[in-house]
PDB file of N, CA and C in Angstrom:
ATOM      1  N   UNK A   1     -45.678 -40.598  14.015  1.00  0.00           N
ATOM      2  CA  UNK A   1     -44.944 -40.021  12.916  1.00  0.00           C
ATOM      3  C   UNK A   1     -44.790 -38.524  13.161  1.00  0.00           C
ATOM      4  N   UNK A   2     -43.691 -38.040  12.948  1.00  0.00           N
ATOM      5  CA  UNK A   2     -43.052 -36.692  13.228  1.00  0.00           C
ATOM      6  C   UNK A   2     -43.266 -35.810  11.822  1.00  0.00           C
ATOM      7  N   UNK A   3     -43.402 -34.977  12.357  1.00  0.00           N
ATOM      8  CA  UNK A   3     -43.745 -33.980  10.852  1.00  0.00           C
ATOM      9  C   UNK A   3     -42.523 -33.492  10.345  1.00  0.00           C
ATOM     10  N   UNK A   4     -42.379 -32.895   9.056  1.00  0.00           N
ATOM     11  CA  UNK A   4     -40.657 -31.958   8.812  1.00  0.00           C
ATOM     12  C   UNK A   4     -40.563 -31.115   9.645  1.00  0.00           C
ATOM     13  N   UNK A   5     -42.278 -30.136   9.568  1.00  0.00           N
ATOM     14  CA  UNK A   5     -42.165 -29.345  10.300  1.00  0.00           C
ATOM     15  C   UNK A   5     -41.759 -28.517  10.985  1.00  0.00           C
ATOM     16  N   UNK A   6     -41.741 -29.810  12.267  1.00  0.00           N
ATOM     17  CA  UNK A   6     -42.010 -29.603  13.622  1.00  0.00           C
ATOM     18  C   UNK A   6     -39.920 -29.743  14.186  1.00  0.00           C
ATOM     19  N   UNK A   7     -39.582 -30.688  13.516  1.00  0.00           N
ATOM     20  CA  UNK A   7     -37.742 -30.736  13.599  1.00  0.00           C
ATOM     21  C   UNK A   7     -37.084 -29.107  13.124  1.00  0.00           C
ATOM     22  N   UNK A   8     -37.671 -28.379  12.019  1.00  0.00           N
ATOM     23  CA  UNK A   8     -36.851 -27.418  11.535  1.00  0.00           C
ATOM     24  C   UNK A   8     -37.567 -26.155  12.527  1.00  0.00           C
ATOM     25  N   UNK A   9     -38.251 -26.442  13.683  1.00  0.00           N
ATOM     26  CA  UNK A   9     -38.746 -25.164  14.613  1.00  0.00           C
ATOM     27  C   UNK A   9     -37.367 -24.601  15.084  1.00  0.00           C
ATOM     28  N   UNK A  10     -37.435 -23.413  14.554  1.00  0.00           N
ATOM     29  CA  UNK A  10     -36.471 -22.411  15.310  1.00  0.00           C
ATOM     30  C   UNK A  10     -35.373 -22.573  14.741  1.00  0.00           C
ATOM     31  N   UNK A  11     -35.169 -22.782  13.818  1.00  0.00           N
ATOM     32  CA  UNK A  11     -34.126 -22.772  12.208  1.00  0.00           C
ATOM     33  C   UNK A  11     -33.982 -21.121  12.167  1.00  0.00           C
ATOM     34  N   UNK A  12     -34.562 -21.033  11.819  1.00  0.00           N
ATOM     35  CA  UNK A  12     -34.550 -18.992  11.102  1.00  0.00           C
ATOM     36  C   UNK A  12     -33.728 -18.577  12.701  1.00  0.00           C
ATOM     37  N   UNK A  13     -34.893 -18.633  13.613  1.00  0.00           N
ATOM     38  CA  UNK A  13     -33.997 -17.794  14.861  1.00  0.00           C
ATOM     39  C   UNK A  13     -32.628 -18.318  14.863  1.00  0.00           C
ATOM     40  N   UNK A  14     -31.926 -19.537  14.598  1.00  0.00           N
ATOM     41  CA  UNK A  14     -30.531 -19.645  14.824  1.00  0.00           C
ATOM     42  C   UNK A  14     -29.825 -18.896  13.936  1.00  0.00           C
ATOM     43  N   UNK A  15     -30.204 -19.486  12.739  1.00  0.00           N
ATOM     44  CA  UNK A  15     -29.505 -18.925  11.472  1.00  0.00           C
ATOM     45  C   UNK A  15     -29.332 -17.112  11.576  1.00  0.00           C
ATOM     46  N   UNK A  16     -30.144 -16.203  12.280  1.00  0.00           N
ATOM     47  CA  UNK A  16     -30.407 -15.372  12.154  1.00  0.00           C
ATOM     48  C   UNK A  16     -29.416 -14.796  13.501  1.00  0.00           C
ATOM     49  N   UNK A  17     -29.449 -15.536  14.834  1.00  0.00           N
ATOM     50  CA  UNK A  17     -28.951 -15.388  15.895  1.00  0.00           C
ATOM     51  C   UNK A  17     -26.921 -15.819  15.176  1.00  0.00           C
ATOM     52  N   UNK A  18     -26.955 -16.025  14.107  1.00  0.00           N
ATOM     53  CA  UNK A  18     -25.465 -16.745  13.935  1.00  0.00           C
ATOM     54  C   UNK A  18     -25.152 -15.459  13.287  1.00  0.00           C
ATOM     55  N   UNK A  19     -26.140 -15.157  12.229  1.00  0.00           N
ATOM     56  CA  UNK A  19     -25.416 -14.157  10.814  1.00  0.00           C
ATOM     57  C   UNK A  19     -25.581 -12.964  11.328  1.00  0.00           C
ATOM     58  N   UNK A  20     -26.654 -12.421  12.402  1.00  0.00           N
ATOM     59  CA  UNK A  20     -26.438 -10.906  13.345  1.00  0.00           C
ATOM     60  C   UNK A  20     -24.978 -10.543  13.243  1.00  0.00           C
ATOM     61  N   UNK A  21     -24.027 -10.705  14.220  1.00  0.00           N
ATOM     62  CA  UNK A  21     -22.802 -10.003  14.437  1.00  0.00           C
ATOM     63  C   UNK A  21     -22.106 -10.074  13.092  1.00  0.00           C
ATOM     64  N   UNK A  22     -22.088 -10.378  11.948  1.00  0.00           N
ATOM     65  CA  UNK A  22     -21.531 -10.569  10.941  1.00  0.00           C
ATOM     66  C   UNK A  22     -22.171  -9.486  10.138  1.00  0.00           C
ATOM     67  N   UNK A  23     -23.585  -9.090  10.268  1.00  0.00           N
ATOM     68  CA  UNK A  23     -23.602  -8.126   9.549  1.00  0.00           C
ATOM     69  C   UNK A  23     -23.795  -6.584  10.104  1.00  0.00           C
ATOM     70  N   UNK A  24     -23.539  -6.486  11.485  1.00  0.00           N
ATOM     71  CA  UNK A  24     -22.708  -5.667  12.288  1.00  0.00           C
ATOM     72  C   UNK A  24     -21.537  -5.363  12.499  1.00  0.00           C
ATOM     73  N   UNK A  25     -20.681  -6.248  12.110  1.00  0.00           N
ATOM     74  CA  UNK A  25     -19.284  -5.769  11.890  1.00  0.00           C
ATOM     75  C   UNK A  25     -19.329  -5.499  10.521  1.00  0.00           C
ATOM     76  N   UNK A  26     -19.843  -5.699   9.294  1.00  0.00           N
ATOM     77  CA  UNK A  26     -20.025  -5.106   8.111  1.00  0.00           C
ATOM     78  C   UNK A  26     -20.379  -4.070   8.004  1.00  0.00           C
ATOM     79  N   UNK A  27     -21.546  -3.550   9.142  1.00  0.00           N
ATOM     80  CA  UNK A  27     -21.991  -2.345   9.001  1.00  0.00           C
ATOM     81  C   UNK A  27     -21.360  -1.038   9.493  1.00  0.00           C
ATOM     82  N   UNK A  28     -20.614  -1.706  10.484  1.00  0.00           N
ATOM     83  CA  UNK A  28     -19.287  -0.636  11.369  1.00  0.00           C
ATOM     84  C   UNK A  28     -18.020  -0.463  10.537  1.00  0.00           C
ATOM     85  N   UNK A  29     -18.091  -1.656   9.457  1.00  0.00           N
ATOM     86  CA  UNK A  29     -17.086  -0.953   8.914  1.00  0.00           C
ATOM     87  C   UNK A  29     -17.071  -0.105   7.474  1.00  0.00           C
ATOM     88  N   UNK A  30     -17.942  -0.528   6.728  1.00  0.00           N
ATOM     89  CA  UNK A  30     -18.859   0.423   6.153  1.00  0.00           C
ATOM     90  C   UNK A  30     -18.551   1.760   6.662  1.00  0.00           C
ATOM     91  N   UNK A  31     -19.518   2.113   7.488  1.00  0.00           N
ATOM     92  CA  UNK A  31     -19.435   2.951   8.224  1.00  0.00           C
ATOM     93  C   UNK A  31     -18.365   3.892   8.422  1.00  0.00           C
ATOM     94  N   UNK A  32     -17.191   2.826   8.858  1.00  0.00           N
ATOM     95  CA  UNK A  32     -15.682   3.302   9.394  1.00  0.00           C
ATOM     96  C   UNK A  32     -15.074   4.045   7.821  1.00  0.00           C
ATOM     97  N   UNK A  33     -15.166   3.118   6.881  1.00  0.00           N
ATOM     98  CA  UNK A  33     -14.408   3.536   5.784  1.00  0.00           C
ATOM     99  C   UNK A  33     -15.346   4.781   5.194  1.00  0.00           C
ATOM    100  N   UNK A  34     -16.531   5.182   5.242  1.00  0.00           N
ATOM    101  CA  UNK A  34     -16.886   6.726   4.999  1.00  0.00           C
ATOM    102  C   UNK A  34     -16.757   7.770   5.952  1.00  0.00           C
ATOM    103  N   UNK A  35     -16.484   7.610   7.044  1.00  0.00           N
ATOM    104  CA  UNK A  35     -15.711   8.052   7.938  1.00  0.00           C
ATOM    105  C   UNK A  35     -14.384   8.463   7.628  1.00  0.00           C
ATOM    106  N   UNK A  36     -13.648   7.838   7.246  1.00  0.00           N
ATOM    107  CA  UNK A  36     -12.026   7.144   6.949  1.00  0.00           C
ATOM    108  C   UNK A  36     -11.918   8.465   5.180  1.00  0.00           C
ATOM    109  N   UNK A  37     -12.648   8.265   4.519  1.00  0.00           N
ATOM    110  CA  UNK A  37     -12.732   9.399   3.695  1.00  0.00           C
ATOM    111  C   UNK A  37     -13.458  10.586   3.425  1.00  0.00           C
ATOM    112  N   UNK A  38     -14.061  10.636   4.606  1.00  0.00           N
ATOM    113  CA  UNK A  38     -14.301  11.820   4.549  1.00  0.00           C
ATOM    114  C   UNK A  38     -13.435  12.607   5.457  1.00  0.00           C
ATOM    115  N   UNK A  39     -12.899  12.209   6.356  1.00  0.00           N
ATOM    116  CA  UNK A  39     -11.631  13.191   7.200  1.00  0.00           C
ATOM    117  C   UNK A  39     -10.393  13.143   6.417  1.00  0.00           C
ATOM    118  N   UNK A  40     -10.582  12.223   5.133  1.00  0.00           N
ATOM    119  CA  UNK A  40      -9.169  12.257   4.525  1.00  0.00           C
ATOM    120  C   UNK A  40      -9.542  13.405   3.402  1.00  0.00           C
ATOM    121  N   UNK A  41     -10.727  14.188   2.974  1.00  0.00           N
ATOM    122  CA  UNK A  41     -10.754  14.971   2.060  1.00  0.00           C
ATOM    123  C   UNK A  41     -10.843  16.043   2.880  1.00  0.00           C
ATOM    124  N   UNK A  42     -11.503  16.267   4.251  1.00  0.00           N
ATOM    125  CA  UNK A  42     -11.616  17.440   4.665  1.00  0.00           C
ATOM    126  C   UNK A  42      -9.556  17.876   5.035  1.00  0.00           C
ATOM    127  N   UNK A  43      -8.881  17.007   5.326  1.00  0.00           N
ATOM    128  CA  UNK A  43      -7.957  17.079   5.317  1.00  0.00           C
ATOM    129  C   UNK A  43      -6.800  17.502   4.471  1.00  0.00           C
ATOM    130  N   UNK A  44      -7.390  16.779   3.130  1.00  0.00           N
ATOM    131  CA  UNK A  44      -6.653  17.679   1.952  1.00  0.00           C
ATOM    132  C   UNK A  44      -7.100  18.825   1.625  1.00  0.00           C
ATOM    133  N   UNK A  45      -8.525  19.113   1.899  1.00  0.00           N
ATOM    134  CA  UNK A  45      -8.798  20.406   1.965  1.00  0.00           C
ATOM    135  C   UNK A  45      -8.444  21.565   3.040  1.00  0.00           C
ATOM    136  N   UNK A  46      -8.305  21.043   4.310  1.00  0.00           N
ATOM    137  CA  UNK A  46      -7.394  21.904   4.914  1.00  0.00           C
ATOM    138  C   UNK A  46      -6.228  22.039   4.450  1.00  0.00           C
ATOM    139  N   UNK A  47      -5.426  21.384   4.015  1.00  0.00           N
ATOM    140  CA  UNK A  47      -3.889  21.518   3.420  1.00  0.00           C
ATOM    141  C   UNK A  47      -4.021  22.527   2.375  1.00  0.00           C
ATOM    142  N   UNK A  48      -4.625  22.296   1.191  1.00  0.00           N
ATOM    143  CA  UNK A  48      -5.127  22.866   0.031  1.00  0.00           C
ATOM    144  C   UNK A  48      -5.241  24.284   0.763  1.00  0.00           C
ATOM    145  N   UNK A  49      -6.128  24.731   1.900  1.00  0.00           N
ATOM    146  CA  UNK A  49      -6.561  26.401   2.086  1.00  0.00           C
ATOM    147  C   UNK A  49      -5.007  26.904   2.435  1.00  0.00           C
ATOM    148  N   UNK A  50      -4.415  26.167   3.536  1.00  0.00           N
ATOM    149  CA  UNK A  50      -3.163  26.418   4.324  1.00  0.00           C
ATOM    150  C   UNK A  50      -2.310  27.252   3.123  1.00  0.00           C
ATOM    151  N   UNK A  51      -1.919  25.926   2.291  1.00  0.00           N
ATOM    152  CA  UNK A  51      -0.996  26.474   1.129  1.00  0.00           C
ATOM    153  C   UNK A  51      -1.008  27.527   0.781  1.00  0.00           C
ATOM    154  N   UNK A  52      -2.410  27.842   0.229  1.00  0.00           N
ATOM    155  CA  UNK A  52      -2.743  28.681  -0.438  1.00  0.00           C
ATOM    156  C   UNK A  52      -2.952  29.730  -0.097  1.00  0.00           C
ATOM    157  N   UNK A  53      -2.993  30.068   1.427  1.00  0.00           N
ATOM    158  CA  UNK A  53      -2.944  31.277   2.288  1.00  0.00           C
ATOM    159  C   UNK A  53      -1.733  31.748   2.398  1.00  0.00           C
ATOM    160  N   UNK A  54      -0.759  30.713   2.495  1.00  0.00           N
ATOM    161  CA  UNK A  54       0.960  31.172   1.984  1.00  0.00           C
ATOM    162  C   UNK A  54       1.233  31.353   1.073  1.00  0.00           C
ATOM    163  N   UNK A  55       0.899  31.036  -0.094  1.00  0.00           N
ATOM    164  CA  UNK A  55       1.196  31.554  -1.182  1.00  0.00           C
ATOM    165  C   UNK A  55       0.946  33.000  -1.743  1.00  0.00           C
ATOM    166  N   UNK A  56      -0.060  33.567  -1.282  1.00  0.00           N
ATOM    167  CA  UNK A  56      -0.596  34.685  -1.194  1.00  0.00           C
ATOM    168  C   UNK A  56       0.055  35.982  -0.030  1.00  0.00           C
ATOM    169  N   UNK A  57       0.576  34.930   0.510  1.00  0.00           N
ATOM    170  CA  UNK A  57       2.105  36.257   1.325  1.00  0.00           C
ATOM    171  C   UNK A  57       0.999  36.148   3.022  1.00  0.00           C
ATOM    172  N   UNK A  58       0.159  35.140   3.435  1.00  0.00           N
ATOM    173  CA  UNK A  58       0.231  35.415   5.029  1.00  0.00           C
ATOM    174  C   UNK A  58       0.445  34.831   5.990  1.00  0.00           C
ATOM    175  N   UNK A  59       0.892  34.926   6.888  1.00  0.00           N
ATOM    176  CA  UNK A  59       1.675  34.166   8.252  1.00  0.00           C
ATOM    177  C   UNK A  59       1.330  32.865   8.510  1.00  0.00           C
ATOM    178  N   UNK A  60       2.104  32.480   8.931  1.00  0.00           N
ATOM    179  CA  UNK A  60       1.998  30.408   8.998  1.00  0.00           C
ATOM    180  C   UNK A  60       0.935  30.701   9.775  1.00  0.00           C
ATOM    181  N   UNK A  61       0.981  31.171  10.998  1.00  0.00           N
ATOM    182  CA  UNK A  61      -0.201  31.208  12.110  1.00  0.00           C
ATOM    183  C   UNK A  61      -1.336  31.938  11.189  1.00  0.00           C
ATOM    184  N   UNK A  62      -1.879  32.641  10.461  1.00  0.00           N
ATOM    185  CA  UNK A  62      -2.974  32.744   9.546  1.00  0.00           C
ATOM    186  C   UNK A  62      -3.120  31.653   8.541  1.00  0.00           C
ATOM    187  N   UNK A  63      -2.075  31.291   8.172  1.00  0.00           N
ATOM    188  CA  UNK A  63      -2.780  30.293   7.558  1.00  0.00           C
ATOM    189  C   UNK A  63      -2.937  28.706   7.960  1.00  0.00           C
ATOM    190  N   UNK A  64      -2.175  28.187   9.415  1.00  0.00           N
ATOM    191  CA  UNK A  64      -2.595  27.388  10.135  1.00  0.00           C
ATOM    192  C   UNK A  64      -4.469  27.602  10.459  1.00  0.00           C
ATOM    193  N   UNK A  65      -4.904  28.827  10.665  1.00  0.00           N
ATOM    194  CA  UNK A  65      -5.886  29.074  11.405  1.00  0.00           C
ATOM    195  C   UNK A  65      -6.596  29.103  10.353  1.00  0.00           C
ATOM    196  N   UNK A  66      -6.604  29.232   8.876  1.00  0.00           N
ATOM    197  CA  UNK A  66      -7.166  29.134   7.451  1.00  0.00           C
ATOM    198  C   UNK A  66      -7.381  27.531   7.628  1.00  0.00           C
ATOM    199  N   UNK A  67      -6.783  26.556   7.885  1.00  0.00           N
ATOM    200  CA  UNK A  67      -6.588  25.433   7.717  1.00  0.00           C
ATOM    201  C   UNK A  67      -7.465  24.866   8.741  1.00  0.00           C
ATOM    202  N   UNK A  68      -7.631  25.192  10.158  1.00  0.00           N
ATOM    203  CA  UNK A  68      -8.250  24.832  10.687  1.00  0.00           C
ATOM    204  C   UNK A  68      -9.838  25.257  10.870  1.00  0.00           C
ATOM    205  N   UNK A  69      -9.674  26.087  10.246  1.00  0.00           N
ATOM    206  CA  UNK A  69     -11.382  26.734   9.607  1.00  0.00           C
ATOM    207  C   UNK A  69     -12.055  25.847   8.647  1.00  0.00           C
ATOM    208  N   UNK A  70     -11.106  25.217   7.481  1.00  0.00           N
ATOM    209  CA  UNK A  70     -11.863  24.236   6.630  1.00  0.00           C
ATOM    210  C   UNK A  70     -12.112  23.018   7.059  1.00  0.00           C
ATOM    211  N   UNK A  71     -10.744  22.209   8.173  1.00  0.00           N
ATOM    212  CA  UNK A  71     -10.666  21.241   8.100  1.00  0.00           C
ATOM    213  C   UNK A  71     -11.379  20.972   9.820  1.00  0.00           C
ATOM    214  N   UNK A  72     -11.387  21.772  10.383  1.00  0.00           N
ATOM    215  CA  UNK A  72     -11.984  21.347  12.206  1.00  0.00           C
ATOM    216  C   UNK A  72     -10.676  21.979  12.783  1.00  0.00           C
ATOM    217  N   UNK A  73     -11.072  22.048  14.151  1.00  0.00           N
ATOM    218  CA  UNK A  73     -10.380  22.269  14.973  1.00  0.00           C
ATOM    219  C   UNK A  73      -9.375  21.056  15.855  1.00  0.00           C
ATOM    220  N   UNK A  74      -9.342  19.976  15.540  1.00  0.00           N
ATOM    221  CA  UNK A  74      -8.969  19.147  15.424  1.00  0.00           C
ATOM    222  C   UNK A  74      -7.918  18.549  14.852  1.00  0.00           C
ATOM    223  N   UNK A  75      -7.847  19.082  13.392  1.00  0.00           N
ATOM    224  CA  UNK A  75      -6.665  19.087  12.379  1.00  0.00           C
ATOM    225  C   UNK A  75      -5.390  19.674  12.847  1.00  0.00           C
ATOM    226  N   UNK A  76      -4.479  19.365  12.944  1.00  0.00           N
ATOM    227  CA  UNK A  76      -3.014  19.476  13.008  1.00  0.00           C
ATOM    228  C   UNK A  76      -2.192  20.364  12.021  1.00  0.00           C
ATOM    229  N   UNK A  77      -1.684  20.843  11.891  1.00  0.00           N
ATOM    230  CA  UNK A  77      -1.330  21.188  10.649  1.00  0.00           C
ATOM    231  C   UNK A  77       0.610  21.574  10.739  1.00  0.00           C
ATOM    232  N   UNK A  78       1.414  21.067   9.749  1.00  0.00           N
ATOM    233  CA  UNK A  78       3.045  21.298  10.047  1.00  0.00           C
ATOM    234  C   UNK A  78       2.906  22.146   8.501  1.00  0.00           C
ATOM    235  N   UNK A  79       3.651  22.720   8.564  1.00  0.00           N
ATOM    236  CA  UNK A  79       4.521  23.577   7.732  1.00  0.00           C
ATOM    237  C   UNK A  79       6.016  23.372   7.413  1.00  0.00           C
ATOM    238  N   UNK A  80       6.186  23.216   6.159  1.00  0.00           N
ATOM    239  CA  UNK A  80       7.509  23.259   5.534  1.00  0.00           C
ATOM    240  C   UNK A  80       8.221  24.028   4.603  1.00  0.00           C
ATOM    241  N   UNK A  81       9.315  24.663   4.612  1.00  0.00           N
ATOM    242  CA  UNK A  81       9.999  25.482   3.708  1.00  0.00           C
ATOM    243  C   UNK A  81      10.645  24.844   3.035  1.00  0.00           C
ATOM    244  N   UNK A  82      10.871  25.451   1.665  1.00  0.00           N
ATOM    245  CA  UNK A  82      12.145  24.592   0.773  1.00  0.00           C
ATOM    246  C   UNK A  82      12.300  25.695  -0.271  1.00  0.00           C
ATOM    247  N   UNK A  83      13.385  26.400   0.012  1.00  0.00           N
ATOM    248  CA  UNK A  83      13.269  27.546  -1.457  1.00  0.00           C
ATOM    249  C   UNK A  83      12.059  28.338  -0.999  1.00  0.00           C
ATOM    250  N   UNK A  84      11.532  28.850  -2.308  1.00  0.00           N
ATOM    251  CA  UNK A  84      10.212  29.387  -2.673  1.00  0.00           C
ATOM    252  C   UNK A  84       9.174  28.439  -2.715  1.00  0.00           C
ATOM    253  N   UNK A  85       9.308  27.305  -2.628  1.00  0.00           N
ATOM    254  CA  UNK A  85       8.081  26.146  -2.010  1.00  0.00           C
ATOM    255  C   UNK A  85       7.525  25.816  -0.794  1.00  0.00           C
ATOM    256  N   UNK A  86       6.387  25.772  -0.266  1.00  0.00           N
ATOM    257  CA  UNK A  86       5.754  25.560   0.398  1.00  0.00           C
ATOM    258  C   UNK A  86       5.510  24.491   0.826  1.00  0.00           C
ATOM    259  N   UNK A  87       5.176  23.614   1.943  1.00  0.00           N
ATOM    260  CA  UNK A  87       4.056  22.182   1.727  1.00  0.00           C
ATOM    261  C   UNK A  87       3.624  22.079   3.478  1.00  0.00           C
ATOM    262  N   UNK A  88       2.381  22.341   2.935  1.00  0.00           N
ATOM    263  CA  UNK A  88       1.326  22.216   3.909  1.00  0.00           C
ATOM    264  C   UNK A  88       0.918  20.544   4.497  1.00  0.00           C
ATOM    265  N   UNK A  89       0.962  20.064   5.534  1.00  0.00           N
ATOM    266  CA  UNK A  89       0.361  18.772   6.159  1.00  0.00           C
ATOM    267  C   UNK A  89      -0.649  18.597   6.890  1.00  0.00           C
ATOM    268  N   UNK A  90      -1.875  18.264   6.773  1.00  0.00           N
ATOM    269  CA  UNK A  90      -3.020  18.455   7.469  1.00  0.00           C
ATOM    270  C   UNK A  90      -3.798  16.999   8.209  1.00  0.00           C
ATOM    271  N   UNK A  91      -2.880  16.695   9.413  1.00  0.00           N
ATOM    272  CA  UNK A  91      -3.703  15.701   9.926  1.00  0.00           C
ATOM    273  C   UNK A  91      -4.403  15.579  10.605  1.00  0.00           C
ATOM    274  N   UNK A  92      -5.881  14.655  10.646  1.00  0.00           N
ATOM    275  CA  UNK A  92      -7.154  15.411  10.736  1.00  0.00           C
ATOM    276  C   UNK A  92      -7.643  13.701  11.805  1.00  0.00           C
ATOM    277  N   UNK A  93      -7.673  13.265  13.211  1.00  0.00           N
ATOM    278  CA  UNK A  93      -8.252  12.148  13.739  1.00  0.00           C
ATOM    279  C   UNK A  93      -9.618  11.430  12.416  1.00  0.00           C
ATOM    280  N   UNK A  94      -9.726  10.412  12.429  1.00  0.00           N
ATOM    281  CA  UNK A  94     -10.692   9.708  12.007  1.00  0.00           C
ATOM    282  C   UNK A  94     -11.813   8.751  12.773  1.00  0.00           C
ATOM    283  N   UNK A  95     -12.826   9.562  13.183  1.00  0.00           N
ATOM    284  CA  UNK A  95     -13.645   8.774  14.199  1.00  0.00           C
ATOM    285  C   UNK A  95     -14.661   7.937  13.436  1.00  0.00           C
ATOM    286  N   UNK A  96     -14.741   6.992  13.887  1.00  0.00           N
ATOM    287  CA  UNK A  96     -15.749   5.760  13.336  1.00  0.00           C
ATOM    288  C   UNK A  96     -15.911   4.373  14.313  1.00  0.00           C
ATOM    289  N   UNK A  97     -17.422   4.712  14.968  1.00  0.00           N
ATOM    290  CA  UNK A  97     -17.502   3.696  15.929  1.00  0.00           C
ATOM    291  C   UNK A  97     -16.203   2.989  16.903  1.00  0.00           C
ATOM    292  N   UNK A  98     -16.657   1.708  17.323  1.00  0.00           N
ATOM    293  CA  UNK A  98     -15.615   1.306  17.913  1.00  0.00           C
ATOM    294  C   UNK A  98     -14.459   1.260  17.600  1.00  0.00           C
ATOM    295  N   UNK A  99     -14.040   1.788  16.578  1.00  0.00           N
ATOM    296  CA  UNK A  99     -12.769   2.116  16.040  1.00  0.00           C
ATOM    297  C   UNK A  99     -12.177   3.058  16.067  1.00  0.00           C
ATOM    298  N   UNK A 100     -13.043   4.145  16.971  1.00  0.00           N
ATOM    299  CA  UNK A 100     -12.465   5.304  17.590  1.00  0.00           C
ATOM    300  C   UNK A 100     -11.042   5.422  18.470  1.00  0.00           C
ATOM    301  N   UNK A 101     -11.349   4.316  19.067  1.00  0.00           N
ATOM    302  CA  UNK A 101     -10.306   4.267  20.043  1.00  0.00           C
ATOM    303  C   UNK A 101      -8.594   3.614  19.345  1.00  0.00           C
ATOM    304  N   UNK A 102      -8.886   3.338  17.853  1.00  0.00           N
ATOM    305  CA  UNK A 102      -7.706   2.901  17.456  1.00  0.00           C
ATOM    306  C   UNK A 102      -6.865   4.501  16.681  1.00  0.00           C
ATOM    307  N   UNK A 103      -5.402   4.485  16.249  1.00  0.00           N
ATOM    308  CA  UNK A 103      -5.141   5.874  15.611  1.00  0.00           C
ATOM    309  C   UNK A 103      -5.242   6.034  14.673  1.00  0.00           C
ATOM    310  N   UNK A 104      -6.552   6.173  13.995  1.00  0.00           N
ATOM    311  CA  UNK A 104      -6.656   6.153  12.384  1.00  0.00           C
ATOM    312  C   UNK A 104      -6.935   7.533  12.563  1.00  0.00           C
ATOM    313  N   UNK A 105      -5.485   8.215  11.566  1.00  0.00           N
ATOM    314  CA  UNK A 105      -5.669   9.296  10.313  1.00  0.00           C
ATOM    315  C   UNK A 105      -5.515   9.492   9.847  1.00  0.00           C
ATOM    316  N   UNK A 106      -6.258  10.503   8.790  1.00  0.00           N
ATOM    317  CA  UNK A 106      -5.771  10.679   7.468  1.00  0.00           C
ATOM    318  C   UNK A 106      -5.187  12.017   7.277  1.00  0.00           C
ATOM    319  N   UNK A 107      -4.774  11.828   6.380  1.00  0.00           N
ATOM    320  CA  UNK A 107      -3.664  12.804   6.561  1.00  0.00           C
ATOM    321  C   UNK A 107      -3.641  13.425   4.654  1.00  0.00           C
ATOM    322  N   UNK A 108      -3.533  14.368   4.547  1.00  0.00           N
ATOM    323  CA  UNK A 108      -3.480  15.526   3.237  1.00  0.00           C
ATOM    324  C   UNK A 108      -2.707  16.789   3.200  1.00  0.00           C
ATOM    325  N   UNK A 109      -1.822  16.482   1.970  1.00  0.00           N
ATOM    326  CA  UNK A 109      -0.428  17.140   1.257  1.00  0.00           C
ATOM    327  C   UNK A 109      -1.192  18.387   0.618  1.00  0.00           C
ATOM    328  N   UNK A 110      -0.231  19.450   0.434  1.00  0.00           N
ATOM    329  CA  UNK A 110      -0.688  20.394  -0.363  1.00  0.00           C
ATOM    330  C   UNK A 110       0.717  21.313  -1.034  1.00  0.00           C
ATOM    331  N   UNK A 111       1.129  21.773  -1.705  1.00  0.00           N
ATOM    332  CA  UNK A 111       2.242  22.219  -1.670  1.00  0.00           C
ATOM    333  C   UNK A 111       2.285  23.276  -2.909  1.00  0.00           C
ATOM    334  N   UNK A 112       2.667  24.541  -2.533  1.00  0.00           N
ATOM    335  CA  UNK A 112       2.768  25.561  -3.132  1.00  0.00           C
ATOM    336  C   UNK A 112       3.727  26.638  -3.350  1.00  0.00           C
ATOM    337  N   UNK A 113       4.086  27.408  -4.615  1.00  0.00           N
ATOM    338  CA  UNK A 113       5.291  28.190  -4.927  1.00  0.00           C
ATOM    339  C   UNK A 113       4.517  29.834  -4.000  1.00  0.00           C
ATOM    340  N   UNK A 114       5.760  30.205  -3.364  1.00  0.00           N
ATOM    341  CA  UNK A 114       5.618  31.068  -2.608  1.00  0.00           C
ATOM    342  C   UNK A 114       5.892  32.477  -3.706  1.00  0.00           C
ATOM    343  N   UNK A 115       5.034  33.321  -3.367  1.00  0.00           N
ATOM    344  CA  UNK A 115       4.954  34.688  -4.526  1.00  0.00           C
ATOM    345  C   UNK A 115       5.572  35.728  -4.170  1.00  0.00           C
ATOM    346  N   UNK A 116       6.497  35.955  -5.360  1.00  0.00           N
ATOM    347  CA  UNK A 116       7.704  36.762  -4.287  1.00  0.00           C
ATOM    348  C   UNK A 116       7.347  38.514  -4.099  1.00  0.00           C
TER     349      UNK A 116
END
């Protein structure tokens, strides 16, 4: 006679060997998505300084370089005129594990009346 036992040996190690990569790709992406917002705020916050360095009357290239002081050196930044309006674009790479290698970024608007 066979015990219950002795049939369910090495139950846990499978079950455990199955649900591993499942809660590794949960954890990378986790991961990815605080990643994923935090370059999307440092980003609106570079936009946000940019603007606001033009608005105040100083050179795209000062305030590109305002922008890349808050947001990394990394951040991108375009400039647009319209009238007396401004609008700053600050796109900023998003690194997060193996998902580095895909093109996630985020990207943050800012837009401001120019002071005459």
């Amino acid at each position: 006679m066979t015990s219950k036992r002795g049939t369910e040996r090495g139950a846990v190690t499978a079950e455990f060997a199955v649900a591993l990569p499942v809660v590794v790709l949960l954890l990378v992406a986790i991961l990815t998505l605080g990643a994923a917002s935090s370059a999307q705020m440092r980003a609106l916050d570079a936009a946000r300084s940019g603007a606001r360095a033009l608005a105040i009357g100083q050179t795209e290239a000062e305030a590109a370089s305002a922008a890349q002081q808050v947001g990394g050196m990394d951040v991108s930044v375009t400039i647009e005129r319209d009238g007396s309006w401004i609008t700053v674009v600050a796109t900023k790479p998003v690194v997060g594990g193996w998902l580095a290698r895909l093109p996630l970024r985020a990207t943050g608007t800012a837009t401001a009346w120019l002071e005459p």
